[in-house]
Protein backbone atom coordinates (compact mmCIF):
# COMPACT_ATOMS: atom_id res chain seq x y z
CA UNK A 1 47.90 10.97 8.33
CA UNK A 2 51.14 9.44 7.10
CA UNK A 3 54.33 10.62 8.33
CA UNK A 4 56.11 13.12 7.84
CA UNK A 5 59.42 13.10 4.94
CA UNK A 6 61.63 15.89 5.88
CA UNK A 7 62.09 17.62 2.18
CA UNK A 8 65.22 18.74 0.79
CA UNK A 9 66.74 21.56 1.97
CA UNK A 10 67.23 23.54 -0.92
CA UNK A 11 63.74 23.49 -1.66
CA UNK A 12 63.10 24.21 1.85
CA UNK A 13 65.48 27.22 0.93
CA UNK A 14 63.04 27.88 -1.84
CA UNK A 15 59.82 28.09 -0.18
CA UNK A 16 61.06 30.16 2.26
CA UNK A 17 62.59 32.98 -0.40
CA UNK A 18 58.80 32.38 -2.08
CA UNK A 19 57.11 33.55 0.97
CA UNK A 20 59.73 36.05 1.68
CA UNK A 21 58.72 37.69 -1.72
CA UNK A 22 54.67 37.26 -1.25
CA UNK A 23 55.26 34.51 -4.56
CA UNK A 24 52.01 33.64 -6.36
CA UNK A 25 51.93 30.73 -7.86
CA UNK A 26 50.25 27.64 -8.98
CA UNK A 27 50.37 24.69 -7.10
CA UNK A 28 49.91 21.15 -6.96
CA UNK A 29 49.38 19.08 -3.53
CA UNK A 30 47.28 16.45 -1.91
CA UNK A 31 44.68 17.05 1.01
CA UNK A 32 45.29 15.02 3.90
CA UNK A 33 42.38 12.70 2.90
CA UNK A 34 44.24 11.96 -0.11
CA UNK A 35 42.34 14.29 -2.74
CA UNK A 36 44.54 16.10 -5.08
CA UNK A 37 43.99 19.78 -5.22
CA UNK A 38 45.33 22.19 -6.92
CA UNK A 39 45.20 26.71 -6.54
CA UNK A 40 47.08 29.51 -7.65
CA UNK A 41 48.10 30.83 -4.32
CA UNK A 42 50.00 33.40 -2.34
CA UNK A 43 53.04 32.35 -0.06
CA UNK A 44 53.18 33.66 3.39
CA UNK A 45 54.73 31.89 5.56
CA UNK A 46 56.31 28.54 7.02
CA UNK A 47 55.48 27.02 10.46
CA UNK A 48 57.31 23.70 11.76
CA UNK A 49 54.67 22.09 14.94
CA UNK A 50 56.05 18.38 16.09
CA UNK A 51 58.64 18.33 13.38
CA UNK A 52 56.10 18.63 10.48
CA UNK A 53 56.91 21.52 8.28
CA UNK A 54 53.94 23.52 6.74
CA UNK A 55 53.27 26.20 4.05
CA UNK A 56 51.06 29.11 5.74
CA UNK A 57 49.40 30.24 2.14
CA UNK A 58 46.29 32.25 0.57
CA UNK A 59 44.22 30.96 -1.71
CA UNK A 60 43.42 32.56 -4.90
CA UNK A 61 40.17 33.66 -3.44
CA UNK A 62 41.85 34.60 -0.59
CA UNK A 63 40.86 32.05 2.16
CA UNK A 64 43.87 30.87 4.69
CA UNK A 65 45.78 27.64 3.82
CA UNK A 66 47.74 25.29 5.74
CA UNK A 67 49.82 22.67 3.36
CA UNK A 68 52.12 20.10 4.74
CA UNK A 69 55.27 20.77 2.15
CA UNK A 70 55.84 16.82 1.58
CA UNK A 71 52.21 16.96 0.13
CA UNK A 72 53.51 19.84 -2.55
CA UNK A 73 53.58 18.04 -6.09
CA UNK A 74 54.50 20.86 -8.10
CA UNK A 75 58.28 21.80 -8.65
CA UNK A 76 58.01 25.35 -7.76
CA UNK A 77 59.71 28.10 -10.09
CA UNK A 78 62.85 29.78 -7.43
């Protein structure tokens, strides 16, 4: 895995006000191995282990989801 790029934090700001508010969305972001994927899914929560900052999410068929955020393509809507 590469490492981790802190993001900005407004859109840090952002993600945090979209799982504040349960924000389903579409999104945009490459798998660890590389492969992009891409889900409408539900925000729930951030988590920050060893300084790597992750989106805690739902999928649209509700399975759980852990994204890094610097592997979020889309611009997000907030």
């Amino acid at each position: 895995m590469h490492s981790y790029k802190p993001i900005n934090c407004e859109v840090h700001d952002g993600f945090e006000l979209a799982c504040m508010r349960r924000l389903r969305y579409e999104v945009h972001w490459r798998h660890a191995d590389g492969t992009l994927m891409q889900d409408r899914i539900e925000f729930v929560d951030l988590e920050s282990p060893r300084g790597e900052e992750y989106l805690i999410a739902r999928s649209s068929h509700g399975e759980p989801l852990r994204i890094r955020l610097d592997h979020i393509i889309s611009k997000l809507p907030y």
